[in-house]
Each structure stands twice: as C-alpha cells, then as structure tokens.
Protein backbone atom coordinates (compact mmCIF):
# COMPACT_ATOMS: atom_id res chain seq x y z
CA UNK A 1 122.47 60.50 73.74
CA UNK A 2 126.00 60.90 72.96
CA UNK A 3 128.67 58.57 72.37
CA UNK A 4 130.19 55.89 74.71
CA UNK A 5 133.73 56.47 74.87
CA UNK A 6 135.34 52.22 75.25
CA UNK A 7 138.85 51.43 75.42
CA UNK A 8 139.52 48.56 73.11
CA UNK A 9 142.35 46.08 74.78
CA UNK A 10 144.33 43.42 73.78
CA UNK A 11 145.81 45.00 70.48
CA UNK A 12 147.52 43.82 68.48
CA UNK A 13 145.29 40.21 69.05
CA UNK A 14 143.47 39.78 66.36
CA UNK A 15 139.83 39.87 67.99
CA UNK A 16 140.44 42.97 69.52
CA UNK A 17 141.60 43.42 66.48
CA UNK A 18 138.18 43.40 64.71
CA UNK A 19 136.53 44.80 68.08
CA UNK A 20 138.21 47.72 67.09
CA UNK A 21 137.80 48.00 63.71
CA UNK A 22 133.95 47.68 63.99
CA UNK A 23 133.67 49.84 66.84
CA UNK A 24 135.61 52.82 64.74
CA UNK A 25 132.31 52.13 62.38
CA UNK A 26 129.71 51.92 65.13
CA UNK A 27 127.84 55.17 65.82
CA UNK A 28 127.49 54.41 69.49
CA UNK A 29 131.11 54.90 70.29
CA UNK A 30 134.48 56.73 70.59
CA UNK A 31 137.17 54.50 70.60
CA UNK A 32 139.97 55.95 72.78
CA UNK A 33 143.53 55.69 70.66
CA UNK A 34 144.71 53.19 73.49
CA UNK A 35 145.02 49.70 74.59
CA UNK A 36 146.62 47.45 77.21
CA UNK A 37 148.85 45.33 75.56
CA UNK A 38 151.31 42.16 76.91
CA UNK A 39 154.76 42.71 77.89
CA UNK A 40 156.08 40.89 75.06
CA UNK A 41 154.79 42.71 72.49
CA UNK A 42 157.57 44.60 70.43
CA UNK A 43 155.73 47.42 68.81
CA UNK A 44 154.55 50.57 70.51
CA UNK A 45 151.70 51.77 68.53
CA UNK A 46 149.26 49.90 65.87
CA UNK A 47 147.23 51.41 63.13
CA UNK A 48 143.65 50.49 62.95
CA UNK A 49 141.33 52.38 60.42
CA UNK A 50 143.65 54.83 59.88
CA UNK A 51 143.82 55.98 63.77
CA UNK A 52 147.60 55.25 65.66
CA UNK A 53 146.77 53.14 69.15
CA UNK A 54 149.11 53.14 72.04
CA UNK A 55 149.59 49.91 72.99
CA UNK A 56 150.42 50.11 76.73
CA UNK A 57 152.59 47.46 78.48
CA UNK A 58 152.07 46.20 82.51
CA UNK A 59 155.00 47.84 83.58
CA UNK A 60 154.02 51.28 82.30
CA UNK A 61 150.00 51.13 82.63
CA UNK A 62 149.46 52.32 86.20
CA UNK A 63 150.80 56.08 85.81
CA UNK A 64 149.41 55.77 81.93
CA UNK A 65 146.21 54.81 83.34
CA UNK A 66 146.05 58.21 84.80
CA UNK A 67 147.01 60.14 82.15
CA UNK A 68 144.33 58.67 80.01
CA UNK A 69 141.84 59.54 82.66
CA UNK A 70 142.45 62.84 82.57
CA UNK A 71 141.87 63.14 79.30
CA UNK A 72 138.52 60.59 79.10
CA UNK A 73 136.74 61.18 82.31
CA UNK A 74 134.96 57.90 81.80
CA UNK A 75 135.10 54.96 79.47
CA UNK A 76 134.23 51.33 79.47
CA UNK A 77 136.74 48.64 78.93
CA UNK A 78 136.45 45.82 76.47
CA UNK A 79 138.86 43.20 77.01
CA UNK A 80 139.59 40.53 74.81
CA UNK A 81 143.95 39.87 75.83
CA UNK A 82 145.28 36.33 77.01
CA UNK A 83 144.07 33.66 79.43
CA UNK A 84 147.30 34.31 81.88
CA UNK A 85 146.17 38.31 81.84
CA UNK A 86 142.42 37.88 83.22
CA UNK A 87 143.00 38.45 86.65
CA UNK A 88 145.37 40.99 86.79
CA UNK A 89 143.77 42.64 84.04
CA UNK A 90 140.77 42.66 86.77
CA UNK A 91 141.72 43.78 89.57
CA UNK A 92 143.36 46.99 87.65
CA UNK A 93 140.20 47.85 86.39
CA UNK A 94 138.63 47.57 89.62
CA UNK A 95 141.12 49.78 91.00
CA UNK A 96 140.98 52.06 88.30
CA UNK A 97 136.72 52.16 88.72
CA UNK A 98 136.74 51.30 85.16
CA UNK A 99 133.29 48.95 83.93
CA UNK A 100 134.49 46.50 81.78
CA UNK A 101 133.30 44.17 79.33
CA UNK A 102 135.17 40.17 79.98
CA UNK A 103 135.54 38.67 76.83
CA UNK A 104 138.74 36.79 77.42
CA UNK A 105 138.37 33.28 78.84
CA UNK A 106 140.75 31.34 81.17
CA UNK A 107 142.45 32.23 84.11
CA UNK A 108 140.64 31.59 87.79
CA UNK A 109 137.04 32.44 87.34
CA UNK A 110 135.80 32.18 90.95
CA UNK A 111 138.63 34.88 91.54
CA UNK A 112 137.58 36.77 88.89
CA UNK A 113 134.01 36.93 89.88
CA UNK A 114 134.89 37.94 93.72
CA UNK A 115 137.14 40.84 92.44
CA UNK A 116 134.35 42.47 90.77
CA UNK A 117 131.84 41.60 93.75
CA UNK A 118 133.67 43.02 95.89
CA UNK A 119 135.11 46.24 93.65
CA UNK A 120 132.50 49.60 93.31
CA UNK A 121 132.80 49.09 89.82
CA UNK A 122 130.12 47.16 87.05
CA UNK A 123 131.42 44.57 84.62
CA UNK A 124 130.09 42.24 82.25
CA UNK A 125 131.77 38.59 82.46
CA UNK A 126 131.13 35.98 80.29
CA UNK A 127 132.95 32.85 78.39
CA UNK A 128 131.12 33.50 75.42
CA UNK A 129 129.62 36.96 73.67
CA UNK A 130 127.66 35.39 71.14
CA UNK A 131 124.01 35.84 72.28
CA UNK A 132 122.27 33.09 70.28
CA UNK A 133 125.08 30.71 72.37
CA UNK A 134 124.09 32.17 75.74
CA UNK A 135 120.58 31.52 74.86
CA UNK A 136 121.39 27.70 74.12
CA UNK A 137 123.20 27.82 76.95
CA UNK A 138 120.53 28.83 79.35
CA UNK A 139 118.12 25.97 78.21
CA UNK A 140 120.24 23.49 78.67
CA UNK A 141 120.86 24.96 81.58
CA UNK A 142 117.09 24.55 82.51
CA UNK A 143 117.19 20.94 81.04
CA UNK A 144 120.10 19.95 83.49
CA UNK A 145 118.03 21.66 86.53
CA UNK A 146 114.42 20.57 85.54
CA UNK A 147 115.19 17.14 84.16
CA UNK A 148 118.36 16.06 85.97
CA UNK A 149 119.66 12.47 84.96
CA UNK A 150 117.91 12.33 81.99
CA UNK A 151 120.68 10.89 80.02
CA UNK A 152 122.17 8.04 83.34
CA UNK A 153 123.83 5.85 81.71
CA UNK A 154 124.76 7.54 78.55
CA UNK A 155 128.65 9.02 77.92
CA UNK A 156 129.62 12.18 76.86
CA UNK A 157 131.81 13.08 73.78
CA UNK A 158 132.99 16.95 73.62
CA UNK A 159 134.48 17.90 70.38
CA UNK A 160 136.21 21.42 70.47
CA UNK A 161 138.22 23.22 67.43
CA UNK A 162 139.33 27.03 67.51
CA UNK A 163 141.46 28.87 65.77
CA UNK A 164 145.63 27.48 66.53
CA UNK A 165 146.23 30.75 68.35
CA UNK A 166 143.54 30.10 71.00
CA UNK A 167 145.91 28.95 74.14
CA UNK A 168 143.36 27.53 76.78
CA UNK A 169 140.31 25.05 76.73
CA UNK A 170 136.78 26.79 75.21
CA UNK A 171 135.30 28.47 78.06
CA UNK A 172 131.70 27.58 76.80
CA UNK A 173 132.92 23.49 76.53
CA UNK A 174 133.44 23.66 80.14
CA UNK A 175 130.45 25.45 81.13
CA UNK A 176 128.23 23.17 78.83
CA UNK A 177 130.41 20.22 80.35
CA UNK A 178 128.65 21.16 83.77
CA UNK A 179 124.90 21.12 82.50
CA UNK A 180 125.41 17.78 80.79
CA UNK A 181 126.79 16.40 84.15
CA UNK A 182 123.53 17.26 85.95
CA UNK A 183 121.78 15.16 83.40
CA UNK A 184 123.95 12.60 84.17
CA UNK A 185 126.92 11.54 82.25
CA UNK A 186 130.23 11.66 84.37
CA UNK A 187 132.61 13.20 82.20
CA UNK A 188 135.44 15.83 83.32
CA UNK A 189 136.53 19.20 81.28
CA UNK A 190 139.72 17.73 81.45
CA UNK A 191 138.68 14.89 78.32
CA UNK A 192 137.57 17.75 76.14
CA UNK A 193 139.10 17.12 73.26
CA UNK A 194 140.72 20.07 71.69
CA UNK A 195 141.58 20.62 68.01
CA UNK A 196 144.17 23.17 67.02
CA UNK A 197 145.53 21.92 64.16
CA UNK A 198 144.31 23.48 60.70
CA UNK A 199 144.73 20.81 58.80
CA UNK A 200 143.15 18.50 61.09
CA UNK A 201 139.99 21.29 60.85
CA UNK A 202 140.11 21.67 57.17
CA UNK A 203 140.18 17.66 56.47
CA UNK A 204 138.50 16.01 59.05
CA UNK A 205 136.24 18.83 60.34
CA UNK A 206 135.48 20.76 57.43
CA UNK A 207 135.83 23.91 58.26
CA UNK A 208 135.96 26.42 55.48
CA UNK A 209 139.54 27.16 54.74
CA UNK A 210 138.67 31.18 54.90
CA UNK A 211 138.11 30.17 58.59
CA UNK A 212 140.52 28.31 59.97
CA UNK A 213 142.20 32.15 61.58
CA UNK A 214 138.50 32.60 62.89
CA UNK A 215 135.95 29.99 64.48
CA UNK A 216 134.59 28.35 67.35
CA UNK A 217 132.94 24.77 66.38
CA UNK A 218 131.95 22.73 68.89
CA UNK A 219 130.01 19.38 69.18
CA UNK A 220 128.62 17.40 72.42
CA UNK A 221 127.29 13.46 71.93
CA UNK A 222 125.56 11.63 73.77
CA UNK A 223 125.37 7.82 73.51
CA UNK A 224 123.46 5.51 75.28
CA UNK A 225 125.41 2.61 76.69
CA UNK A 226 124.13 -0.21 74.29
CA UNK A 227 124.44 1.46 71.31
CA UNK A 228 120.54 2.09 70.65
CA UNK A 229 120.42 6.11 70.60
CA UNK A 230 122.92 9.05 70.06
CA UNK A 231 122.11 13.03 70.72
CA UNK A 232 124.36 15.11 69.16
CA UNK A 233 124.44 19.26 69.79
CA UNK A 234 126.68 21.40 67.78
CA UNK A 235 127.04 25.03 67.46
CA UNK A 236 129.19 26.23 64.58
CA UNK A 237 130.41 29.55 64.68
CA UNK A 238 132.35 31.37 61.46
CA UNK A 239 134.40 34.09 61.76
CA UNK A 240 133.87 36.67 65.05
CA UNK A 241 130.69 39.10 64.03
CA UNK A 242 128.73 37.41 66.20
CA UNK A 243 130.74 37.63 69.23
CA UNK A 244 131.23 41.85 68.08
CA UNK A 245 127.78 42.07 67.92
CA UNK A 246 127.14 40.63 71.92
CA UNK A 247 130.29 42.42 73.37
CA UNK A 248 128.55 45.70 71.87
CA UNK A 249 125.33 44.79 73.67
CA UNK A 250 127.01 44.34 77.25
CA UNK A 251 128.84 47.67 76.24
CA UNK A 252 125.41 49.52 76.42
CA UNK A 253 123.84 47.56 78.81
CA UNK A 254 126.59 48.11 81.57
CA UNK A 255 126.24 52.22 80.38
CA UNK A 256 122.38 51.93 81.62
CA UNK A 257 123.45 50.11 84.27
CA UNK A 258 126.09 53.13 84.95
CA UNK A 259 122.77 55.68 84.70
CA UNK A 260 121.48 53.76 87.49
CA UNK A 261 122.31 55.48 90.52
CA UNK A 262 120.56 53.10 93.23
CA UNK A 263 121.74 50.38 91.52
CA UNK A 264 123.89 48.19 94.11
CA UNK A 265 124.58 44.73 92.08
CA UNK A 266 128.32 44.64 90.12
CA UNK A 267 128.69 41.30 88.45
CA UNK A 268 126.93 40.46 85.40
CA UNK A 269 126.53 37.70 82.66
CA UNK A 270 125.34 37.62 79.39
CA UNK A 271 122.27 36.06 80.68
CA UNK A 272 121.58 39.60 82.21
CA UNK A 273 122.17 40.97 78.83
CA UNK A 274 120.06 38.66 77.40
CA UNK A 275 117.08 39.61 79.97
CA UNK A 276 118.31 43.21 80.47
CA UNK A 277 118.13 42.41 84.03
C-alpha cells in the first residue's frame, strides 16, 4: 500500500503545527508542501522539517486549489484553522471533492454536518481527536440514554482550561454538557466556565508550566442538593500527541472508506473510528 498523500491546514497554528511535523515522520503519508492559511496571516511560506509550505490565503485558494490538483490527483484534508473558518472551510472542500479530517471546533455544527451530507465527498467530524476521550464520551453517552435522571436534583459544575490562544468554548464541554442534562441537572453551555489565563492554570489549576502552550483539562461535578454526595469526572490532557495520534486514525479510516466503492454514507464521527463502522 502506498502512501496517503494529506494536506496539512491551518499553518502557521501551532497544532497544525505539530500535525505536520509528525506526519513528515509518519510512514503512512506524503505531506503536500501546502496549506490553507487565514487572511491575516503576513508570511507566505513556513518551514516545517526542513520542507517550505505555501500557506494559501481565501482570496487566492480557489484557482490554487486547482493547481494543486493537478499536481496531487487526490489527497485528504486535515484541518485544524480557526472557529470563524469551519464552515467556509467546508463547503470548499466539498466543492473541491476533497475528504477531510474536522479537527477544528466552533462555528455552526448543524451546518457543518448538512454540508457534508449533502456533498459526494467523505469527512471525518469531530470536537475532539483524542480516542480514549471519545470512548468516555460514548459511555456517558449510554449512561445519559440508559439511566436518564439519575443525578435530579443534583447541579452541575463544568470547569474548562486550554491553552490562551484557544478562541471559542471546548467543543467536548458542550457535548458532555448535553449527556449530563439527560441525567438530569439543568445547566446551559453558556455557564461553562472557561480558563485562559496561564497564571490562573499554573497556580490554581496546576498545570505543568511546560504546558500551559498545550492542554485541554477539563472537570464536571456533580453535587447533590444537600450537600451529602459529590461526583467529580476529569480528563486531563498534556500536550497534543494524543489528539495526532486520533486525527491519523480518521486519516486512514476515511482512505478505506474512499476504497469503498458502494459505500453511500458521508458523515462520520470518531465514534465510527472508534468502531471502524
């Protein structure tokens, strides 16, 4: 089997950033020299590993798009840019019929979904890559189906601290926000309580100084209304390996899902990944 040629995007962001750096290492893949970039970035090009990317601004990507094309018949797209580009980032890969892996959270999700529904074109979407966080996610998923109200009565505390650079509200808080609701605290994603501040993270959280650049910590409490029990569920993520390692998996699973040629179904989750649906 030969080598999956992927189009890292979102350069010069730092997790694309390491996407691409460990994907120049990874066996399984070419890494085209190109990525889409935002319109405010200055610089043209950025060396990674010793190889020059094109970094490739909106108002220049559609003919570039092309020429790229013509040069890599067929690639998959990871995407890890900004909240605000998620849609439009989208629906050009739709119309470009190229797969794509969604790592970047925000922007309107039900939109997001639909455009790849209703596009010829496979992609993996997801608010978190990490597999291990997927899994947790599923059973409480199943606890908030199977058991629903099974903490009436009890409120809900979400606790949420990435790195300063990350602009919108953790896309796995909100989802997890949703599960807890069907077991019966009423709490809105709007009270998560995000934490942004390094020093704050460093002195009151305790995150390891070497991480403050890099993490995704995140703690849910439940209390019961007199005071007589707490639940507390916390996954603590360092650094991004683990979300490299789950992007990489959706990579190969949406090329089997390419080699598939009766294959009708277009929107996929990390679940999917997970099951190799």
């Amino acid at each position: 089997m030969g080598k999956t040629d992927i189009m890292v995007n979102g350069l010069p962001g730092n997790v694309a950033k390491i996407m691409a750096t460990s994907a120049l290492k990874n066996e399984r893949f070419n890494v085209i020299p190109f990525s889409l970039t935002g319109q405010e970035i200055e610089d043209d090009t950025i060396n990674i590993g010793g190889i020059s990317f094109e970094l490739i601004k909106p108002d220049t990507r559609v003919d570039k798009i092309k020429e790229i094309q013509s040069q890599f018949a067929s690639f998959i797209a990871i995407d890890y840019t900004h909240p605000t580009a998620v849609n439009s980032n989208a629906v050009f890969y739709t119309q470009n019929k190229i797969p794509f892996v969604m790592g970047t959270t925000g922007g309107d999700r039900e939109k997001l979904e639909q455009v790849v529904k209703n596009a010829s074109t496979p992609a993996v979407i997801a608010p978190n890559m990490a597999k291990q966080i997927v899994g947790f996610q599923a059973m409480m998923e199943y606890a908030a189906n199977t058991f629903p109200d099974l903490f009436k009565g009890y409120t809900l505390e979400v606790v949420e601290s990435h790195q300063q650079g990350k602009a919108d509200t953790s896309g796995t808080a909100k989802a997890m926000v949703r599960y807890f609701n069907k077991l019966g605290p009423d709490f809105s994603v709007d009270d998560i309580q995000m934490v942004r501040d390094p020093k704050t993270q460093e002195k009151e959280l305790k995150i390891p100084k070497q991480f403050l650049t890099g993490h995704g910590w995140h703690t849910y409490t439940l209390k019961a209304e007199d005071g007589s029990a707490l639940f507390e569920f916390k996954h603590n993520i360092n650094g991004r390996d683990i979300y490299v390692n789950g992007t990489f998996d959706a990579v190969m699973f949406l090329v089997q899902k390419l080699e598939e040629a009766d294959n009708q179904k277009k929107l996929y989750t990390m679940i999917d990944v997970l099951n190799k649906v």
